[in-house]
Protein backbone atom coordinates (compact mmCIF):
# COMPACT_ATOMS: atom_id res chain seq x y z
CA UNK A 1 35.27 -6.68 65.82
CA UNK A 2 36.86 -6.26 69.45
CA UNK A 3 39.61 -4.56 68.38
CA UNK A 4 42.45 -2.84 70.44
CA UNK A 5 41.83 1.06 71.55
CA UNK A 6 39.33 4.33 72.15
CA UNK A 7 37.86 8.17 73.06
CA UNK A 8 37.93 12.00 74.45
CA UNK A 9 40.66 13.98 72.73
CA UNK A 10 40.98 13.99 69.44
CA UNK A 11 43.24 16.98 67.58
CA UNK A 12 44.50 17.93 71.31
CA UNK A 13 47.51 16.50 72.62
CA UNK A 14 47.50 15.57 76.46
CA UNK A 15 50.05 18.11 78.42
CA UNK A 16 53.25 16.25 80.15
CA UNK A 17 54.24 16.46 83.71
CA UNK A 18 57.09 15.45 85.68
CA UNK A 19 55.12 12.69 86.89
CA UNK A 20 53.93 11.46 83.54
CA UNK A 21 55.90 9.29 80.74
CA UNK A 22 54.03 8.44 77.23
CA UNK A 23 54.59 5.32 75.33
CA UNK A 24 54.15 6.51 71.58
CA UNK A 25 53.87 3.65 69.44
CA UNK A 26 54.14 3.60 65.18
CA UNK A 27 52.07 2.15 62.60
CA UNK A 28 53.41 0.53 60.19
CA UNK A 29 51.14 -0.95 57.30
CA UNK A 30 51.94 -4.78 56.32
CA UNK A 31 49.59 -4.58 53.31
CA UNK A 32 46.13 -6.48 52.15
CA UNK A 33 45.99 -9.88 50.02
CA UNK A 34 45.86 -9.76 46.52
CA UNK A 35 41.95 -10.69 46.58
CA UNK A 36 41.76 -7.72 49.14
CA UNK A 37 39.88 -10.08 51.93
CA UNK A 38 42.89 -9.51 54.20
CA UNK A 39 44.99 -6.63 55.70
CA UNK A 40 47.65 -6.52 58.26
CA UNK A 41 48.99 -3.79 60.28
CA UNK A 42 51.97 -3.86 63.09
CA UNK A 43 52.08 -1.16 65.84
CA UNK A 44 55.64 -1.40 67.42
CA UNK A 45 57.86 0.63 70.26
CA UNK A 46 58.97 0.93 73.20
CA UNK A 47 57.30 -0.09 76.57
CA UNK A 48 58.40 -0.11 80.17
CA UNK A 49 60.28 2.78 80.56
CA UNK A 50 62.11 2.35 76.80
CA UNK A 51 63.81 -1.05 78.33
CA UNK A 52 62.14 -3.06 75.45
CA UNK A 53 60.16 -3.35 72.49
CA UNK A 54 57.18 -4.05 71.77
CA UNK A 55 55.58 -4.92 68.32
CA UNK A 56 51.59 -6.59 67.22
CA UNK A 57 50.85 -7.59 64.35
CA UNK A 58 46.93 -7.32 63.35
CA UNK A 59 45.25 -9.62 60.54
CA UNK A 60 42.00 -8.77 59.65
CA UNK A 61 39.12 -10.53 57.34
CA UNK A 62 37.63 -7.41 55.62
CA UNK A 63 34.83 -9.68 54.86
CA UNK A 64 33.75 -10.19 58.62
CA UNK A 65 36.32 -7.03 60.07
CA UNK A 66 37.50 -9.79 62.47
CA UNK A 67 40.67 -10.67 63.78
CA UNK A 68 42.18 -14.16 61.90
CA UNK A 69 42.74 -16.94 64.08
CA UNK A 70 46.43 -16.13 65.45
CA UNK A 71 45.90 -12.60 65.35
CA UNK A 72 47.46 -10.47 67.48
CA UNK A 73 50.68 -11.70 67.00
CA UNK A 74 53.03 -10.38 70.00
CA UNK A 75 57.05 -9.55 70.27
CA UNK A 76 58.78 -8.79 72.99
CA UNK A 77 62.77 -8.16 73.02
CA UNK A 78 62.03 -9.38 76.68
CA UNK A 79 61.05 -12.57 75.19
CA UNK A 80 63.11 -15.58 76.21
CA UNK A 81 64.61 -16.08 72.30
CA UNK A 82 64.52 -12.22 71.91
CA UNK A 83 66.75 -11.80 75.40
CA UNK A 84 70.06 -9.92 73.67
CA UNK A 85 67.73 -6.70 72.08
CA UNK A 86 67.12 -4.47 74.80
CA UNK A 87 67.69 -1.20 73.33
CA UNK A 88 65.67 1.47 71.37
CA UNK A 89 67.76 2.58 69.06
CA UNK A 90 70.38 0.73 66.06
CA UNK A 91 68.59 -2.95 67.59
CA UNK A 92 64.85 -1.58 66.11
CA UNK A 93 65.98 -2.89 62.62
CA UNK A 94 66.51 -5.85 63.48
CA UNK A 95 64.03 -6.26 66.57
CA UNK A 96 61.28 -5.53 63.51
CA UNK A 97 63.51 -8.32 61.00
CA UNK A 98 62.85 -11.02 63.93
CA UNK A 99 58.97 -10.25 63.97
CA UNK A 100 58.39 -10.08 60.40
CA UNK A 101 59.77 -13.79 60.66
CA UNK A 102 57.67 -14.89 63.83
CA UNK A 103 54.58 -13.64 61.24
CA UNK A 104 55.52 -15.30 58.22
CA UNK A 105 53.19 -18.24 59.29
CA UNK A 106 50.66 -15.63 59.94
CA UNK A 107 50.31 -13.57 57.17
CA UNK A 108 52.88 -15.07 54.55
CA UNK A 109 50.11 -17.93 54.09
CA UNK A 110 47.20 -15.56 53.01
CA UNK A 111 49.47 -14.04 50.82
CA UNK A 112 49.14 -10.36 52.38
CA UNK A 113 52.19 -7.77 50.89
CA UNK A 114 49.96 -5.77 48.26
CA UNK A 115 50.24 -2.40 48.92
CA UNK A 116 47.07 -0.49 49.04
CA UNK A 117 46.49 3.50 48.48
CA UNK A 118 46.67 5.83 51.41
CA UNK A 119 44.02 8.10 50.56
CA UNK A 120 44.78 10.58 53.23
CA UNK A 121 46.16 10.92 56.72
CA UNK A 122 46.44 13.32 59.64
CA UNK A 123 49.87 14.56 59.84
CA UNK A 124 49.26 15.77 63.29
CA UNK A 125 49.30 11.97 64.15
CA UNK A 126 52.63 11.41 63.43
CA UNK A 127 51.80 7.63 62.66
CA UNK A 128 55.62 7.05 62.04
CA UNK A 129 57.26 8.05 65.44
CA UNK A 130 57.84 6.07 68.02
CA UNK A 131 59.37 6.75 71.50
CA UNK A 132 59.36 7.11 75.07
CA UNK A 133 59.00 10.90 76.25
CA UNK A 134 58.35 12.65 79.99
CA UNK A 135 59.60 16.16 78.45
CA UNK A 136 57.20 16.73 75.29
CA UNK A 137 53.49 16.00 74.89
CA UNK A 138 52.50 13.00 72.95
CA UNK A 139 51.25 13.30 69.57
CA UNK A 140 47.25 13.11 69.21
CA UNK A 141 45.31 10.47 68.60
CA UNK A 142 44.29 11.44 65.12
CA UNK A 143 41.53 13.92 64.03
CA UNK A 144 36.94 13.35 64.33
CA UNK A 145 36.95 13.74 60.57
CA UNK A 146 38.57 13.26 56.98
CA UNK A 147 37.52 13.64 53.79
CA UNK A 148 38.79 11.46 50.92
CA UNK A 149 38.72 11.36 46.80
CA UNK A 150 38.87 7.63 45.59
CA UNK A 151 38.90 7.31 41.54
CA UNK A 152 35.69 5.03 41.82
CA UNK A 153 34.24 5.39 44.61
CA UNK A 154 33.79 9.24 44.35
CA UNK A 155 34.13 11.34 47.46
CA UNK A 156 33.84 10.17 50.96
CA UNK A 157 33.51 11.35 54.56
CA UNK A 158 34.53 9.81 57.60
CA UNK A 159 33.44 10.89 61.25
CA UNK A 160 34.01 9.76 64.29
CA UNK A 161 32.21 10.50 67.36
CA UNK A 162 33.18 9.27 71.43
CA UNK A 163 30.86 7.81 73.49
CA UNK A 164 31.25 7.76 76.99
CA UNK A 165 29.84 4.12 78.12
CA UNK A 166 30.28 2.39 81.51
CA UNK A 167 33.61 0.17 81.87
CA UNK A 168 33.05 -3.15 82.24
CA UNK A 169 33.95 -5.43 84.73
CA UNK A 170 36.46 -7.04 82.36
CA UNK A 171 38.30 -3.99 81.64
CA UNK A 172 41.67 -3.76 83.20
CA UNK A 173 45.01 -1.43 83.15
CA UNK A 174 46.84 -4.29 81.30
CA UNK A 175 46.56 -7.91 80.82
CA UNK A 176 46.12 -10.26 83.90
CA UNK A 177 44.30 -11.54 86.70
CA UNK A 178 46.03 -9.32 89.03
CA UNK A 179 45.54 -6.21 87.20
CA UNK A 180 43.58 -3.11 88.53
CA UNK A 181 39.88 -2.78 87.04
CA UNK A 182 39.84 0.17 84.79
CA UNK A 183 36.66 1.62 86.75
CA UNK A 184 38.91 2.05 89.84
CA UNK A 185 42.21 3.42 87.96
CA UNK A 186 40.15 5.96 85.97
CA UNK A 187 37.90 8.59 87.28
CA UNK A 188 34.62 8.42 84.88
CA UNK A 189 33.47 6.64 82.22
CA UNK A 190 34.86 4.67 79.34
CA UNK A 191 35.32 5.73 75.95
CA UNK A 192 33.63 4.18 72.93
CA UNK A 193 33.25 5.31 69.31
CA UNK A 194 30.84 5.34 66.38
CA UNK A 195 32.50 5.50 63.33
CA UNK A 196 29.97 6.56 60.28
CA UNK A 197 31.46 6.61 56.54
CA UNK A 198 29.28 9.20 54.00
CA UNK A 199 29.20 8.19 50.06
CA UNK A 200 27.15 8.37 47.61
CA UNK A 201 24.51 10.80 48.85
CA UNK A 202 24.31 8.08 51.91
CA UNK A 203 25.58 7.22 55.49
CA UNK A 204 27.27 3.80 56.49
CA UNK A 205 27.66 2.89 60.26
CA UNK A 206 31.22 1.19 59.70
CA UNK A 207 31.31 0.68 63.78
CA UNK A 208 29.01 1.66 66.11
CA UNK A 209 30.35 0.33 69.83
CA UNK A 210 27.76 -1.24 72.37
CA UNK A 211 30.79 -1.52 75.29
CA UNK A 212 34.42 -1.02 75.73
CA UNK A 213 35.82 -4.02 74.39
CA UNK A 214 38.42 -5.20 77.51
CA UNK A 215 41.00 -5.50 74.76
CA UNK A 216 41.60 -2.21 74.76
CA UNK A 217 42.12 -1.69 78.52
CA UNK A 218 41.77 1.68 80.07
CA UNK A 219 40.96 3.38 76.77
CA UNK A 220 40.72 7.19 76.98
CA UNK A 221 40.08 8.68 73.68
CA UNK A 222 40.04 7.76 69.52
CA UNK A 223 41.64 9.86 66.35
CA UNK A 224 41.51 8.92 62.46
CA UNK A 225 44.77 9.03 61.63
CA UNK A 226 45.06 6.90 58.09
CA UNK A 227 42.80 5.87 55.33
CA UNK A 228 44.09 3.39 52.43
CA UNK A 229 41.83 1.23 49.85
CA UNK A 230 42.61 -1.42 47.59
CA UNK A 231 41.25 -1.99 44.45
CA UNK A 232 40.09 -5.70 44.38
CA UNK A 233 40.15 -8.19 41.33
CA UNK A 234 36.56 -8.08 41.51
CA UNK A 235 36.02 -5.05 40.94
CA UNK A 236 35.12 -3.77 44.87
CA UNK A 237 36.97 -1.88 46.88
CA UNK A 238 38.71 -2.72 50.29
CA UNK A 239 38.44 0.28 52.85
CA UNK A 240 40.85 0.41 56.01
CA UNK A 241 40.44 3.32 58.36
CA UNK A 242 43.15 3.22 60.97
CA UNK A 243 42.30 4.95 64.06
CA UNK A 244 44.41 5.68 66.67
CA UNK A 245 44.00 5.23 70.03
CA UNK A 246 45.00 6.83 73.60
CA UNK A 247 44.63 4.49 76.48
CA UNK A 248 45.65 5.07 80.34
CA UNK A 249 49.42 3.40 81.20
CA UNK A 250 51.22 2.83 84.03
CA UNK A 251 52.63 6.51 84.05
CA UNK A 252 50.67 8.46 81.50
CA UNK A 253 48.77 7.69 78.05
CA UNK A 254 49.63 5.56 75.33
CA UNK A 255 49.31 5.97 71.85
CA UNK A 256 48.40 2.59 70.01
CA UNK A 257 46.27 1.84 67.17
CA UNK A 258 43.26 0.00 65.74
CA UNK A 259 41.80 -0.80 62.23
CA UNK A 260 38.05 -0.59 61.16
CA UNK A 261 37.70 -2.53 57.58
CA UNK A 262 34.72 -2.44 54.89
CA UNK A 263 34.14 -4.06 51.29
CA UNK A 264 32.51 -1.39 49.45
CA UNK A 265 30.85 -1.89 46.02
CA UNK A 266 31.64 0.67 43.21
């Protein structure tokens, strides 16, 4: 799946200088469909200098780990019908209100709202804050590995390794024609990641990146910051591993986040 985000720290947070401002955004977990084929995840704060939010909202077939059709689903509070919430701050409330109800065609059709089980998480992530900062280093992307109990499954492992690939062509600072190519913004290569799950006595390549995908822009390092399952009706289990991401802005990195999913058998 060409997913958002990618790879070079992982527990080490990036040091702040006067000339650098982070965009920290938070994860917030929308839930999987009762059948478990589908889970949705927003990532929402500020952007452009704390001026306005910013919220996506990811649906994913676990089946395929593709994006449905519609998915991302992006709010601005610079948005024409969004124009009056401008501030960070007692508006976030209902800034998130108005983009649950822009989804509801999105997600409230597939039924997604069941909660599933967060098996672990790095706490160093600090998947819940959100904000704008020049005078503290942003939080890390999340940690290279995790270890999990699940009641059925037994115990796993996850592990995530960067690889340093080539940008391509298509990978820019931000969306648009005009925007600067990544490979002229950002000294070296690109960062990929391979993603391996162990269980059972065996290994499982859950992603295993050929390129950068160009949807994650000028990506600059990965971190596993969440794990949840969901039991399914039919007796498998639904796996989300929520990575997050690190990924050159216009002033310093950005924290954002991206979702590898599997259907595992019992």
């Amino acid at each position: 799946m060409s997913k958002l985000i990618a790879a070079v720290l992982f527990a080490a947070a990036l040091v702040a200088t006067p000339a650098q401002a982070f965009d920290i955004l938070a994860l917030r977990t929308l839930g999987f469909s009762p059948d478990g084929r589908y889970f949705a995840f927003m990532q929402y704060g500020p952007q452009w200098e704390a001026s306005k939010l910013f919220a996506e909202t990811y649906v994913i077939d676990t089946s395929t780990d593709r994006f449905v059709p519609g998915a991302p689903a992006r709010l601005s509070s610079d948005m024409k019908d969004d124009a009056d919430s401008d501030k960070i701050g007692p508006e976030l409330k209902d800034f998130l209100a108005r983009a649950d109800k822009r989804n509801t065609a999105l997600i409230g059709k597939l039924k997604i709202g069941k909660p599933g089980v967060v098996l672990v998480r790095a706490p160093e992530a600090r998947v819940d804050d959100y904000e704008h900062t020049t005078d503290k280093p942003p939080p890390p992307a999340g940690v290279a590995e995790l270890t999990a109990k699940h009641p059925q499954l037994g115990d796993l492992k996850l592990k995530l390794e960067t690889k340093e690939l080539p940008w391509p062509k298509t990978s820019r600072l931000y969306a648009g024609k005009d925007a600067p190519s990544c490979a002229k913004e950002v000294e070296g290569t690109g960062a990929a990641f391979r993603l391996t799950l162990e269980l059972g006595g065996r290994s499982i390549v859950l992603q295993d990146d050929k390129t950068v995908p160009a949807s994650r822009n000028c990506v600059s390092g990965y971190g596993i910051a969440e794990v949840q399952t969901f039991d399914r009706p039919d007796g498998k289990v639904t796996l989300a591993v929520i990575l997050g991401m690190q990924s050159r802005g216009f002033e310093g990195q950005d924290r954002m986040f991206l979702a590898v999913t599997r259907v595992l058998s019992r």
